[in-house]
PDB file of N, CA and C in Angstrom:
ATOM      1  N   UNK A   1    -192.145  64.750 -49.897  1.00  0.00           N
ATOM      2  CA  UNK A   1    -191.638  65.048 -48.578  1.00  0.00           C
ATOM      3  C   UNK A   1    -190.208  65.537 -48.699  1.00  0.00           C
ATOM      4  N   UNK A   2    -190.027  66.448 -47.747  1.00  0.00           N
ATOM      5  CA  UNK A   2    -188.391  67.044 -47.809  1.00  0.00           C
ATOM      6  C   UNK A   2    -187.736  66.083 -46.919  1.00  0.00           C
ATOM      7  N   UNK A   3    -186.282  65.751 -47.935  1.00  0.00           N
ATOM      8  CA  UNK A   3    -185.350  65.074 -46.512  1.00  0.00           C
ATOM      9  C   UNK A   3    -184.666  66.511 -45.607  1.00  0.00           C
ATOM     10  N   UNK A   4    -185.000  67.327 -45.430  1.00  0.00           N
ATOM     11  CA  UNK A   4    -184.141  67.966 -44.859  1.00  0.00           C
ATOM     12  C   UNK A   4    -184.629  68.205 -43.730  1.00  0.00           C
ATOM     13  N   UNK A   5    -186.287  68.776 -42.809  1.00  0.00           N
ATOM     14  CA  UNK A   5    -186.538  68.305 -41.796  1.00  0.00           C
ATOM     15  C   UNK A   5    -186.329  66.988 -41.716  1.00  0.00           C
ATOM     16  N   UNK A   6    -186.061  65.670 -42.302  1.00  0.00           N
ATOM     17  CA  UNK A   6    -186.101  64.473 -41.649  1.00  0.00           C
ATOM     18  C   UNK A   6    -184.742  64.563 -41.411  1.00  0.00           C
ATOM     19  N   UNK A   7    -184.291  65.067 -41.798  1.00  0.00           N
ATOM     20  CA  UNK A   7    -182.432  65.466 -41.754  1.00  0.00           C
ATOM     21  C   UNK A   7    -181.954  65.937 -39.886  1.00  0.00           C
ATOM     22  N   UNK A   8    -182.596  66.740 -40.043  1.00  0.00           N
ATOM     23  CA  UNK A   8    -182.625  67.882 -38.610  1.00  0.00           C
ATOM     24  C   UNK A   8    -183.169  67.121 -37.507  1.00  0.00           C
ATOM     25  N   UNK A   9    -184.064  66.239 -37.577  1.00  0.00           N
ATOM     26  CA  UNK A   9    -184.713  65.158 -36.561  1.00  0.00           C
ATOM     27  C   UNK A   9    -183.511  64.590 -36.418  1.00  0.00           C
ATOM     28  N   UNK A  10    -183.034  63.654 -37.508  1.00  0.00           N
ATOM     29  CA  UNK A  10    -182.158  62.683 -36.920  1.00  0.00           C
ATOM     30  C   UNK A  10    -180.813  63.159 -36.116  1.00  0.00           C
ATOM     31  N   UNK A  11    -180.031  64.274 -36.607  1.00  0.00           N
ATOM     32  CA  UNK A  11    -179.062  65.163 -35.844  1.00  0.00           C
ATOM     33  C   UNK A  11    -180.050  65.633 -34.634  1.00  0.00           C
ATOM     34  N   UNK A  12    -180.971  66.191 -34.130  1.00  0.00           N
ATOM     35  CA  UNK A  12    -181.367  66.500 -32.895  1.00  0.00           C
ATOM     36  C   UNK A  12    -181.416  65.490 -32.481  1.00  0.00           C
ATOM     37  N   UNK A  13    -181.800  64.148 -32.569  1.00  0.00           N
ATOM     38  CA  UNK A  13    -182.405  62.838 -31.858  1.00  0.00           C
ATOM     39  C   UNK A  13    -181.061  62.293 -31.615  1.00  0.00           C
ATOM     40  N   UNK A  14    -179.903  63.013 -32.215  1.00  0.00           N
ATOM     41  CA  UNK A  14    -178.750  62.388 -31.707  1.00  0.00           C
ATOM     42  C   UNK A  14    -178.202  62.968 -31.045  1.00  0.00           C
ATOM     43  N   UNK A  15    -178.452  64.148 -30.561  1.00  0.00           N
ATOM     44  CA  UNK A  15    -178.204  64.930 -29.780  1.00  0.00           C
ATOM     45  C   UNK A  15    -178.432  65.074 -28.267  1.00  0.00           C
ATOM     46  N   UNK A  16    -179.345  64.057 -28.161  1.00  0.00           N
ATOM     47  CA  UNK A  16    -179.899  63.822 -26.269  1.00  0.00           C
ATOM     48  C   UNK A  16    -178.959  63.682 -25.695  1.00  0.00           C
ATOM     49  N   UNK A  17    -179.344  64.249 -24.400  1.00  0.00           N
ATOM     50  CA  UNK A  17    -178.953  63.714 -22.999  1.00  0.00           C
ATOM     51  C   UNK A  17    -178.916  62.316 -22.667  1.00  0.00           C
ATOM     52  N   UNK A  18    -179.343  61.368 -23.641  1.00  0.00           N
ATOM     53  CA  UNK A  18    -179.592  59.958 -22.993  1.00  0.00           C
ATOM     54  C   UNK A  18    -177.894  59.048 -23.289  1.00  0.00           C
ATOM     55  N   UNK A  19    -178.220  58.213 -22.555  1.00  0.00           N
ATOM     56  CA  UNK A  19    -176.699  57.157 -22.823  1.00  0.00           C
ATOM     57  C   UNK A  19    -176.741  56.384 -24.192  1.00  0.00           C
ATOM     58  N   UNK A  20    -175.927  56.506 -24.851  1.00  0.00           N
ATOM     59  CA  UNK A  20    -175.398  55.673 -26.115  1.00  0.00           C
ATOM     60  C   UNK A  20    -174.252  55.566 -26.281  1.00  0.00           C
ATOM     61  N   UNK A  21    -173.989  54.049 -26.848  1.00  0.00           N
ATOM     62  CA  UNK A  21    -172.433  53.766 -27.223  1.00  0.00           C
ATOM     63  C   UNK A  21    -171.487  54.753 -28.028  1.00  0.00           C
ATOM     64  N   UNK A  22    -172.557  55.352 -28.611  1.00  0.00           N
ATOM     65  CA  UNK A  22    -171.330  56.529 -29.546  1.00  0.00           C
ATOM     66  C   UNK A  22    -170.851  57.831 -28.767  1.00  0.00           C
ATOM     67  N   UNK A  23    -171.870  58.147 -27.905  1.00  0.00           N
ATOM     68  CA  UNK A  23    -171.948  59.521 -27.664  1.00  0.00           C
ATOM     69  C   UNK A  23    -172.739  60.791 -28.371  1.00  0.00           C
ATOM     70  N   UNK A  24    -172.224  61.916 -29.062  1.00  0.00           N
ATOM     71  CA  UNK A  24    -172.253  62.525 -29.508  1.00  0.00           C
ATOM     72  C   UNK A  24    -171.806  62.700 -30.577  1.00  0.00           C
ATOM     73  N   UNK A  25    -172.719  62.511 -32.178  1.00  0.00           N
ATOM     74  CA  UNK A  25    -172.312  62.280 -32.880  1.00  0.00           C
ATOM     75  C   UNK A  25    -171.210  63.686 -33.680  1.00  0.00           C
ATOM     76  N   UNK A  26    -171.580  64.736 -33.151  1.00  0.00           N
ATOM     77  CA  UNK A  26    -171.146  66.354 -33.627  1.00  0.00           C
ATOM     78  C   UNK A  26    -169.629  66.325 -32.411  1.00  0.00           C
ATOM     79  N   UNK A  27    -169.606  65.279 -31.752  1.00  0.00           N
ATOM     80  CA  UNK A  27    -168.378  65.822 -30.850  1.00  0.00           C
ATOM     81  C   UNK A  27    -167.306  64.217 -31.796  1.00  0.00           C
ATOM     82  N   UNK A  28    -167.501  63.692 -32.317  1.00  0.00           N
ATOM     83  CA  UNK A  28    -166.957  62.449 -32.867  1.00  0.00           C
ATOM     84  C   UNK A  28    -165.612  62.712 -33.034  1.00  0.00           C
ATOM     85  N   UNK A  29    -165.310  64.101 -34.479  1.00  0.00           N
ATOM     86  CA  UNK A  29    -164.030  64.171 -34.614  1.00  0.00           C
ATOM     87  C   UNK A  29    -163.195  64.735 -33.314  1.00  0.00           C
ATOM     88  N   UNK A  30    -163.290  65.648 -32.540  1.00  0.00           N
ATOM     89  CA  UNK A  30    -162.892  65.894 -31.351  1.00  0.00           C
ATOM     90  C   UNK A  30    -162.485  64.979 -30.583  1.00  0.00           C
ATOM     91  N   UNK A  31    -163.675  63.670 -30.309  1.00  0.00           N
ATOM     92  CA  UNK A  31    -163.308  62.799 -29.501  1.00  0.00           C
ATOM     93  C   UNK A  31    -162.364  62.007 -30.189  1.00  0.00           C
ATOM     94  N   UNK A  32    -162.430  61.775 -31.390  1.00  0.00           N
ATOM     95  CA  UNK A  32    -161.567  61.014 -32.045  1.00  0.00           C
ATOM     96  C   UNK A  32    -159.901  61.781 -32.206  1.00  0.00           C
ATOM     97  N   UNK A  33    -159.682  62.795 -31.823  1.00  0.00           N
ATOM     98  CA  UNK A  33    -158.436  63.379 -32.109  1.00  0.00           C
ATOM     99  C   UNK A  33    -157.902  63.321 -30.661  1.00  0.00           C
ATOM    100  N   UNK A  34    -158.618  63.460 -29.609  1.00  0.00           N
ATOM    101  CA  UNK A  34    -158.285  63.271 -28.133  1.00  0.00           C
ATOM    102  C   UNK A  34    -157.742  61.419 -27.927  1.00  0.00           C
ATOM    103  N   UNK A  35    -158.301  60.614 -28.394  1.00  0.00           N
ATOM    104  CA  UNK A  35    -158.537  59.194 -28.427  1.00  0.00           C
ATOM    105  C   UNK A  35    -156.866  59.220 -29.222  1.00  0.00           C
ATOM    106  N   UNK A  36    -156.464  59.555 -30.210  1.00  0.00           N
ATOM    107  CA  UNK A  36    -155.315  59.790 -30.963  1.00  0.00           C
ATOM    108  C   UNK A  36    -154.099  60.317 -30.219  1.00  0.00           C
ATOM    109  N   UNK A  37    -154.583  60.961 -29.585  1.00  0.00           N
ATOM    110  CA  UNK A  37    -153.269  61.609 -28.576  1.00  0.00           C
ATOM    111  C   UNK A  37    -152.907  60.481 -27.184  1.00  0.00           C
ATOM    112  N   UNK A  38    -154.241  60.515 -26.762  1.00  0.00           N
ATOM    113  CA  UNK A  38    -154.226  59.502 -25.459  1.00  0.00           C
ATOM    114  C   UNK A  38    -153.488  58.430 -25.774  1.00  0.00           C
ATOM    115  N   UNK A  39    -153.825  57.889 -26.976  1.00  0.00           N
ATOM    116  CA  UNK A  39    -153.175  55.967 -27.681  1.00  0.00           C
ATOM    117  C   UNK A  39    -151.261  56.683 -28.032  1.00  0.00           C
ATOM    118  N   UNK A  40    -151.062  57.361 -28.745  1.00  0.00           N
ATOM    119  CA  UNK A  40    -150.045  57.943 -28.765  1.00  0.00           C
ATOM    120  C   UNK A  40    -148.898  57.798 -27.739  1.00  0.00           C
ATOM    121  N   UNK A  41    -149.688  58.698 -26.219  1.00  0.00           N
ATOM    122  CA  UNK A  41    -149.212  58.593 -25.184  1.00  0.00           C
ATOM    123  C   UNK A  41    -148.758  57.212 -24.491  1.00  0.00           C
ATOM    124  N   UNK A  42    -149.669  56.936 -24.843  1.00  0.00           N
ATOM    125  CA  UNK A  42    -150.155  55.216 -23.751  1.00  0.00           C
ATOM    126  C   UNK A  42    -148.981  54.279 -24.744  1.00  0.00           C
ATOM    127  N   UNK A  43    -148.686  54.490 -25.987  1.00  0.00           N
ATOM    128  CA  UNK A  43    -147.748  53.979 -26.825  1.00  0.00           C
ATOM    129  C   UNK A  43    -146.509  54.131 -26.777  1.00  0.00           C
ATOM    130  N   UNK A  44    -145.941  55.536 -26.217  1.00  0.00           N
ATOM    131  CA  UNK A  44    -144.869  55.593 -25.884  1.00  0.00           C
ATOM    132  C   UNK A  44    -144.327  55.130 -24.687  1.00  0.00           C
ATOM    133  N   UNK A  45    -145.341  55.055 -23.667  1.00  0.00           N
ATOM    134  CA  UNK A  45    -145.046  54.948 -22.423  1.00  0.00           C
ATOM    135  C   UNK A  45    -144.489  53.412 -22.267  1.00  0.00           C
ATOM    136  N   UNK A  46    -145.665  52.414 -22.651  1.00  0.00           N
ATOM    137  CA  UNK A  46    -145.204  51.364 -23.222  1.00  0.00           C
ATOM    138  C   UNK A  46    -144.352  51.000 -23.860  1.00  0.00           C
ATOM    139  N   UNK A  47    -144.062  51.566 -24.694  1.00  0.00           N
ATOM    140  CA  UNK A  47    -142.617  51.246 -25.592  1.00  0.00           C
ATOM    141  C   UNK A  47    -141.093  51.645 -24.545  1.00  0.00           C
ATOM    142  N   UNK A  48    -141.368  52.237 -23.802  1.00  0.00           N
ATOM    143  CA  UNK A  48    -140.200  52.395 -22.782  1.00  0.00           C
ATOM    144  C   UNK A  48    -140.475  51.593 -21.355  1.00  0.00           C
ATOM    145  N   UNK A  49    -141.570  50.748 -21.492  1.00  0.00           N
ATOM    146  CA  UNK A  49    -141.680  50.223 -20.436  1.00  0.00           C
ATOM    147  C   UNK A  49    -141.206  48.175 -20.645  1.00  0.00           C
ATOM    148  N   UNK A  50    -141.636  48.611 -22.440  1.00  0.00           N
ATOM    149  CA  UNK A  50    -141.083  47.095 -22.760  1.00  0.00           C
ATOM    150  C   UNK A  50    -139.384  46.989 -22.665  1.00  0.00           C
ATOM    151  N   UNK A  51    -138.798  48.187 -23.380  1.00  0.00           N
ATOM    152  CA  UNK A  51    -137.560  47.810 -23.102  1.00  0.00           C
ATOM    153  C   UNK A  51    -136.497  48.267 -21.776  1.00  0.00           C
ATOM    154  N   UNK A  52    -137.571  48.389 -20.904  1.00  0.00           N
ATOM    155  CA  UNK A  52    -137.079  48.434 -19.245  1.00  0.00           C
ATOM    156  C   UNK A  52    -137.350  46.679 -19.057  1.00  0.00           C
ATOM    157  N   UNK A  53    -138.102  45.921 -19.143  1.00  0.00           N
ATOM    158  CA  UNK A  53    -138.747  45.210 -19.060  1.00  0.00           C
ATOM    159  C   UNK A  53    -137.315  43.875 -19.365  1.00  0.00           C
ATOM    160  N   UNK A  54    -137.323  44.153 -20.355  1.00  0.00           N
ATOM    161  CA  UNK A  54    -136.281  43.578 -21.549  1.00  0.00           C
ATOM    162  C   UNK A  54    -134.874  43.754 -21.427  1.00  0.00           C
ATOM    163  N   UNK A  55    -134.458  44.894 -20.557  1.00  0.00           N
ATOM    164  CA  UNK A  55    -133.215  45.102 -20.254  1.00  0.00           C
ATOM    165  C   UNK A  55    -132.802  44.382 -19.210  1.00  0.00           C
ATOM    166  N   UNK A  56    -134.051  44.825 -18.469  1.00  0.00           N
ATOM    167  CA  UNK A  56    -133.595  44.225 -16.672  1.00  0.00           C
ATOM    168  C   UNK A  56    -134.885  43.285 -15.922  1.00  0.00           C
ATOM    169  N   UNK A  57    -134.916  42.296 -16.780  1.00  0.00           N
ATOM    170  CA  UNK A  57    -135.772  41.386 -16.711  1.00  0.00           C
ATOM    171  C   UNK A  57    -135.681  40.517 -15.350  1.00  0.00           C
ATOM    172  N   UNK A  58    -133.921  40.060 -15.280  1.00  0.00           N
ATOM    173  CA  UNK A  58    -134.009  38.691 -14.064  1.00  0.00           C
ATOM    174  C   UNK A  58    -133.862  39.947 -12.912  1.00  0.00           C
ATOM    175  N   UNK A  59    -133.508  40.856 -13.058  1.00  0.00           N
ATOM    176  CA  UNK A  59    -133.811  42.033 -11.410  1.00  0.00           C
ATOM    177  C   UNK A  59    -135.046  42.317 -11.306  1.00  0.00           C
ATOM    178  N   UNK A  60    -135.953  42.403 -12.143  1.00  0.00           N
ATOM    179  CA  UNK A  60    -137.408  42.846 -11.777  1.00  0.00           C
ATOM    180  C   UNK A  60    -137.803  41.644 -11.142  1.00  0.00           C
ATOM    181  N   UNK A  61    -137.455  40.144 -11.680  1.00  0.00           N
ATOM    182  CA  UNK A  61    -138.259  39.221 -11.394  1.00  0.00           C
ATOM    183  C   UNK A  61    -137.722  39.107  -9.777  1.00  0.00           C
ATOM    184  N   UNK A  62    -136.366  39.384  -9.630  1.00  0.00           N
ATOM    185  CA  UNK A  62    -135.958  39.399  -8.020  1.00  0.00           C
ATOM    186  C   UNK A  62    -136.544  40.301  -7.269  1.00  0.00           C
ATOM    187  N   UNK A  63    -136.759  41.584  -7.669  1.00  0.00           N
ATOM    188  CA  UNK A  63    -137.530  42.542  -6.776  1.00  0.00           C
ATOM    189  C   UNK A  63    -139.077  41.924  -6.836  1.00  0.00           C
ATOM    190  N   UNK A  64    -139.307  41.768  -7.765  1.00  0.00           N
ATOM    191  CA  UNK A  64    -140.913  40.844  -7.460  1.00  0.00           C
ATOM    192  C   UNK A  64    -140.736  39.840  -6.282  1.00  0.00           C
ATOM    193  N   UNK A  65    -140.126  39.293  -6.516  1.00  0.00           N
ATOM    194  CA  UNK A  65    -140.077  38.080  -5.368  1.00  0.00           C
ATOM    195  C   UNK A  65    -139.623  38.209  -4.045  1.00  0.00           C
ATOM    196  N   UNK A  66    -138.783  39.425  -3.819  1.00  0.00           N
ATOM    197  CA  UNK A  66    -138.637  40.023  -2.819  1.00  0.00           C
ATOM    198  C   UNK A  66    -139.478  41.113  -2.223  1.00  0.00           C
ATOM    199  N   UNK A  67    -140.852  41.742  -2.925  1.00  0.00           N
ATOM    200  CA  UNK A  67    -141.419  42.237  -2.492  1.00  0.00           C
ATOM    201  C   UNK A  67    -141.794  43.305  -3.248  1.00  0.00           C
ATOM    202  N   UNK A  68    -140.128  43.855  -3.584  1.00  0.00           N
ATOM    203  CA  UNK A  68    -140.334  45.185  -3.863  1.00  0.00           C
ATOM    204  C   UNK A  68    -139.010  45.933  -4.265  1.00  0.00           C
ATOM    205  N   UNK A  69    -138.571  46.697  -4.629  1.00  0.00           N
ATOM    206  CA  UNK A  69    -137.283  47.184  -4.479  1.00  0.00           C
ATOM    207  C   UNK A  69    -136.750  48.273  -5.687  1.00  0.00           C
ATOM    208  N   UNK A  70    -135.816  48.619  -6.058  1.00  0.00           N
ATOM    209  CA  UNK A  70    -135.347  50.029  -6.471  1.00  0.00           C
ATOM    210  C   UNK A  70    -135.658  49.160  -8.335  1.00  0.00           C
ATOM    211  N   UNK A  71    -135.596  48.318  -8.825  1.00  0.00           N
ATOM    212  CA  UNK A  71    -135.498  48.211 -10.319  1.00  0.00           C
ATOM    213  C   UNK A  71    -137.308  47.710 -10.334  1.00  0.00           C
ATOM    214  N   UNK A  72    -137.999  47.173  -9.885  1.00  0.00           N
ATOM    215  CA  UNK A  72    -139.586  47.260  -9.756  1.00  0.00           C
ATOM    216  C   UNK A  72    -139.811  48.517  -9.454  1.00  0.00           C
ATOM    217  N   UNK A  73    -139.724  49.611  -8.725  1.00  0.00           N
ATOM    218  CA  UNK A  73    -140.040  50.735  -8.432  1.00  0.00           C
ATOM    219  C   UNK A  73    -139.820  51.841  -9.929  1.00  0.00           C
ATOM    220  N   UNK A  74    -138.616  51.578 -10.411  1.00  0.00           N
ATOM    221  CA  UNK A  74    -138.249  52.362 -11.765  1.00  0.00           C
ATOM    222  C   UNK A  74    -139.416  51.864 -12.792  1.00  0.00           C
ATOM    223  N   UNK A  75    -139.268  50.180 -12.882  1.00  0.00           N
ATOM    224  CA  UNK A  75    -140.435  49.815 -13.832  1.00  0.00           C
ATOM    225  C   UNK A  75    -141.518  50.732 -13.490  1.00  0.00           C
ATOM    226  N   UNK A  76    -142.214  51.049 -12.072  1.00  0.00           N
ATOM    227  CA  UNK A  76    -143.550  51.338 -11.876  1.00  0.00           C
ATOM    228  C   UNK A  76    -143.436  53.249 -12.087  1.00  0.00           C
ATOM    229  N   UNK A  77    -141.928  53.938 -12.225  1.00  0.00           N
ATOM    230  CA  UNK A  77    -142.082  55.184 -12.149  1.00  0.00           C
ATOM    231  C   UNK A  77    -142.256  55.405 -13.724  1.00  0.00           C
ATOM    232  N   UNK A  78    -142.024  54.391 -14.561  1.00  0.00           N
ATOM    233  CA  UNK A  78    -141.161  54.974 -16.331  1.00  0.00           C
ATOM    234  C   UNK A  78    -143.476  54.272 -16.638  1.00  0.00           C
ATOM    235  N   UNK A  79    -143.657  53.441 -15.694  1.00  0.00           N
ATOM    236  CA  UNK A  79    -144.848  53.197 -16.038  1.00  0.00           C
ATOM    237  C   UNK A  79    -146.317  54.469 -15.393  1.00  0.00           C
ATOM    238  N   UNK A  80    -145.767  55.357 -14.805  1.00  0.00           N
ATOM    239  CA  UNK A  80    -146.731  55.700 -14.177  1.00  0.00           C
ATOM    240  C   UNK A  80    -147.809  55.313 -13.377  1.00  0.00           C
ATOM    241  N   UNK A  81    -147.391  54.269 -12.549  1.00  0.00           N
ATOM    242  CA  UNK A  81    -148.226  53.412 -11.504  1.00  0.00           C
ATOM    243  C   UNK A  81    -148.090  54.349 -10.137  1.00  0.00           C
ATOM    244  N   UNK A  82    -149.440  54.778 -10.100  1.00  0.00           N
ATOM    245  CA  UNK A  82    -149.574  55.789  -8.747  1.00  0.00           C
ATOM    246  C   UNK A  82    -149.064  54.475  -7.257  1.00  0.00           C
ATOM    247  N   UNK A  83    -148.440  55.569  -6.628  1.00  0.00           N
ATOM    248  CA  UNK A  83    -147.881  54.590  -5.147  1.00  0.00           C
ATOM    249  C   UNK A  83    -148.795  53.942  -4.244  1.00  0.00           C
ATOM    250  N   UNK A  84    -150.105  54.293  -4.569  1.00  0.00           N
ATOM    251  CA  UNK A  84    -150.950  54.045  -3.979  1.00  0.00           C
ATOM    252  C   UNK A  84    -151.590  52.168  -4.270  1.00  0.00           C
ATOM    253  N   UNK A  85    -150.907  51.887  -5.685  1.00  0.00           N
ATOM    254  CA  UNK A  85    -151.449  50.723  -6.261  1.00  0.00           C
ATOM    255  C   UNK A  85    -149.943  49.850  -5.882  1.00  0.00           C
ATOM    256  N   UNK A  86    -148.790  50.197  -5.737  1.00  0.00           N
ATOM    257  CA  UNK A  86    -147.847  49.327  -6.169  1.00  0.00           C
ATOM    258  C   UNK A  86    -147.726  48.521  -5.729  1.00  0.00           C
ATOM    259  N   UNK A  87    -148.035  48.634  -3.885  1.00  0.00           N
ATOM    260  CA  UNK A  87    -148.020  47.795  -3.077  1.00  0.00           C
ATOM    261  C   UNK A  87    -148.726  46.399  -3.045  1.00  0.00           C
ATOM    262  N   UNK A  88    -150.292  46.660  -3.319  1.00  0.00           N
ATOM    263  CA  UNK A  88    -151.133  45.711  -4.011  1.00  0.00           C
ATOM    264  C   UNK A  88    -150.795  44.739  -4.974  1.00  0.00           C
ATOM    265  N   UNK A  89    -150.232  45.790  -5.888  1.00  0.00           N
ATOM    266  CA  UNK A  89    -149.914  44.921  -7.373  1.00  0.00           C
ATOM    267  C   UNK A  89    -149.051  43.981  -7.260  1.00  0.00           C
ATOM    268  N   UNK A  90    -147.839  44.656  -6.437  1.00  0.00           N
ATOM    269  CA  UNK A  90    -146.557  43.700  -6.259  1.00  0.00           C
ATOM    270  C   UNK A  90    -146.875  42.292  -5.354  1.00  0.00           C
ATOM    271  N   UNK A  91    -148.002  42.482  -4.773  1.00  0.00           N
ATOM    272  CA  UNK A  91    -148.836  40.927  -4.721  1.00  0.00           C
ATOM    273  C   UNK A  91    -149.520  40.213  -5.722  1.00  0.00           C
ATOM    274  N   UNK A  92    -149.696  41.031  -6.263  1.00  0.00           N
ATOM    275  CA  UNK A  92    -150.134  40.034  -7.354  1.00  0.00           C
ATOM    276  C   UNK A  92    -149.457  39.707  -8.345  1.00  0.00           C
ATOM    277  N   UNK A  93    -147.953  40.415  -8.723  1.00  0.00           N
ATOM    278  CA  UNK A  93    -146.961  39.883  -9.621  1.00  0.00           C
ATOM    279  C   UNK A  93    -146.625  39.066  -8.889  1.00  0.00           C
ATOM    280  N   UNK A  94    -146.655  38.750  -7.790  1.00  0.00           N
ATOM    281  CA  UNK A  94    -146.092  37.826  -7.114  1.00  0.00           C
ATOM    282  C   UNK A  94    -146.709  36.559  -7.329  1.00  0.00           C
ATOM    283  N   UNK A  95    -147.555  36.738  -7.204  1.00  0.00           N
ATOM    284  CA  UNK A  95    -148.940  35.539  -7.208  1.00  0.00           C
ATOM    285  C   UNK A  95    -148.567  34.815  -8.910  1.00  0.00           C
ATOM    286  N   UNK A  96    -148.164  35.785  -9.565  1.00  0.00           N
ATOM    287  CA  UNK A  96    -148.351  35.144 -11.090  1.00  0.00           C
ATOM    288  C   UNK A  96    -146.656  35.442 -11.825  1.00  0.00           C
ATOM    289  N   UNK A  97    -145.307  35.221 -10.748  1.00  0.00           N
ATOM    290  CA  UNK A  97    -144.701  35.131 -10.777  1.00  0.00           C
ATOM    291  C   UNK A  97    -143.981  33.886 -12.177  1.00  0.00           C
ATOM    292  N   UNK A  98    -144.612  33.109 -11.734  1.00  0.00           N
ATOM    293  CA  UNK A  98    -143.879  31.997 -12.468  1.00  0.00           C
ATOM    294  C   UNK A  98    -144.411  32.156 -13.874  1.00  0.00           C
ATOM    295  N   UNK A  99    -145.290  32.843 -14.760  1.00  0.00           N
ATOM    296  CA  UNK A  99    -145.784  33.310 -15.864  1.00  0.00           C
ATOM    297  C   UNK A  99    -144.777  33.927 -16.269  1.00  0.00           C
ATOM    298  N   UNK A 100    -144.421  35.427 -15.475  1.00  0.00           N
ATOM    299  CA  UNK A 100    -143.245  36.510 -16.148  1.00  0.00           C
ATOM    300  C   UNK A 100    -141.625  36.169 -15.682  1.00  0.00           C
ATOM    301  N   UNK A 101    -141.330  34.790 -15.155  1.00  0.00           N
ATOM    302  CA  UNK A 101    -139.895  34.307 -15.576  1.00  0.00           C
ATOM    303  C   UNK A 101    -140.108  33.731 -16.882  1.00  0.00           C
ATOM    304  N   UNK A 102    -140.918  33.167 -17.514  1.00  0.00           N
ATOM    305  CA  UNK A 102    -140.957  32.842 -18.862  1.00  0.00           C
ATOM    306  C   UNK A 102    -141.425  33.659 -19.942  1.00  0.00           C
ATOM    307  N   UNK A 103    -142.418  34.661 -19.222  1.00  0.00           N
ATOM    308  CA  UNK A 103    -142.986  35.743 -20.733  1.00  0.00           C
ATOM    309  C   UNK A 103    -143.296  37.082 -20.145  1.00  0.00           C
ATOM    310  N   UNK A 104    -142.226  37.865 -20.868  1.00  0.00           N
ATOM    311  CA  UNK A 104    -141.528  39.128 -20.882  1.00  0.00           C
ATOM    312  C   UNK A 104    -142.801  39.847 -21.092  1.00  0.00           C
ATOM    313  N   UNK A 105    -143.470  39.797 -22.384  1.00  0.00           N
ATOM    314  CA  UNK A 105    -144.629  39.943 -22.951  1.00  0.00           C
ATOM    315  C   UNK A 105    -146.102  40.335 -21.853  1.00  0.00           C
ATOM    316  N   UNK A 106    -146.183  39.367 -20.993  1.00  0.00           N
ATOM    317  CA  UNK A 106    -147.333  39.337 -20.222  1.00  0.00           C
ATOM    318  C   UNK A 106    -147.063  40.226 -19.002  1.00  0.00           C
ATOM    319  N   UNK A 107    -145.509  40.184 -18.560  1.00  0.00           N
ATOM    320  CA  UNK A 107    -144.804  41.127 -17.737  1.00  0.00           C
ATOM    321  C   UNK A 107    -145.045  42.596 -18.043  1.00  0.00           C
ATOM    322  N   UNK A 108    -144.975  42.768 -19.161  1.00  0.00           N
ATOM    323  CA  UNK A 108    -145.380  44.236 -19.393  1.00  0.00           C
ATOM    324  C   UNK A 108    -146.504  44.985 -19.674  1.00  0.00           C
ATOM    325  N   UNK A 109    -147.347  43.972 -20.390  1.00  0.00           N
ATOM    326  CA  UNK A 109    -149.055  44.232 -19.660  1.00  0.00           C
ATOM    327  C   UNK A 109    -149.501  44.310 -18.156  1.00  0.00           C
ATOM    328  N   UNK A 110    -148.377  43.525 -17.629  1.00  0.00           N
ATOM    329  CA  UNK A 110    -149.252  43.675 -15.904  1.00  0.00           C
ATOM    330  C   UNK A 110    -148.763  44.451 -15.597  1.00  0.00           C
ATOM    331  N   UNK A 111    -147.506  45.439 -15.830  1.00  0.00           N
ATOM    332  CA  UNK A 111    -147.017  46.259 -15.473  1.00  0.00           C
ATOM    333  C   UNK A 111    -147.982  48.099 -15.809  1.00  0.00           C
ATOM    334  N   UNK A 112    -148.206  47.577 -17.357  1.00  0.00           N
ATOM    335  CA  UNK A 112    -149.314  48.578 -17.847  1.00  0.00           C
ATOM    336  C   UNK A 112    -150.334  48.422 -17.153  1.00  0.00           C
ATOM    337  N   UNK A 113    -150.972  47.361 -17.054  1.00  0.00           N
ATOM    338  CA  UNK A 113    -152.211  47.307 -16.643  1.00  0.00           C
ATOM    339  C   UNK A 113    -153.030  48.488 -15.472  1.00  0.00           C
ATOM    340  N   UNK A 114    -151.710  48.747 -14.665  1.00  0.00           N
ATOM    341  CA  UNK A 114    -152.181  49.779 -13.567  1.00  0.00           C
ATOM    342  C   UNK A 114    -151.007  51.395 -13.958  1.00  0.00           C
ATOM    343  N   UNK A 115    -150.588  51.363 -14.869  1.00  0.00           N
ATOM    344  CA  UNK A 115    -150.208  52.746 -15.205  1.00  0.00           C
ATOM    345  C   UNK A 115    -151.297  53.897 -14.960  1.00  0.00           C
ATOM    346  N   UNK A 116    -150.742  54.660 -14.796  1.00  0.00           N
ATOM    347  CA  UNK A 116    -152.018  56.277 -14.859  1.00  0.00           C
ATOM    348  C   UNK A 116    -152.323  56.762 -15.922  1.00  0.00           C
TER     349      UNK A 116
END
């Protein structure tokens, strides 16, 4: 028997229209170089959002607790948090307030958490 039609089956059979965890196995490196840029991005953004975070830590925690205000708003612009979420969110930093006076760390995941 030739492996090479059994070859061509398995690349077509991976080729469907149907749902799988991988996707497309012929689009892999593509997706994988897009996936590289995106993490990249999402890495820098973060990295300037920790040391916003870190600079002006006891004013964020006051604009949290006050609602809202010009050094939470910078956190949410350097984070890319559409205006549409901030309002929401800033209830719920609120809610879990007493976590990010002690950890800076978890502060800046919730801050990521709703970036664009």
């Amino acid at each position: 028997m030739h492996k090479t039609p059994l070859l061509f089956m398995t690349f077509l059979a991976a080729c469907t229209g149907e749902a799988n965890h991988l996707g497309n196995p012929l689009l892999l490196p593509i997706n994988g170089i897009g996936t590289a840029i995106g993490n990249a991005g999402y890495n820098h953004t973060r990295g300037q959002v920790e040391v916003f975070v870190k600079t002006n830590h006891p004013a964020l925690i006051a604009d949290i607790r006050a609602g809202g205000g010009s050094v939470l708003s910078e956190a949410f612009d350097i984070a890319n948090v559409p205006q549409a979420v901030r309002g929401p969110h800033t209830l719920q930093l609120q809610s879990d307030l007493q976590l990010y006076e002690s950890n800076l760390e978890a502060l800046i995941v919730a801050i990521m958490v709703v970036s664009g």
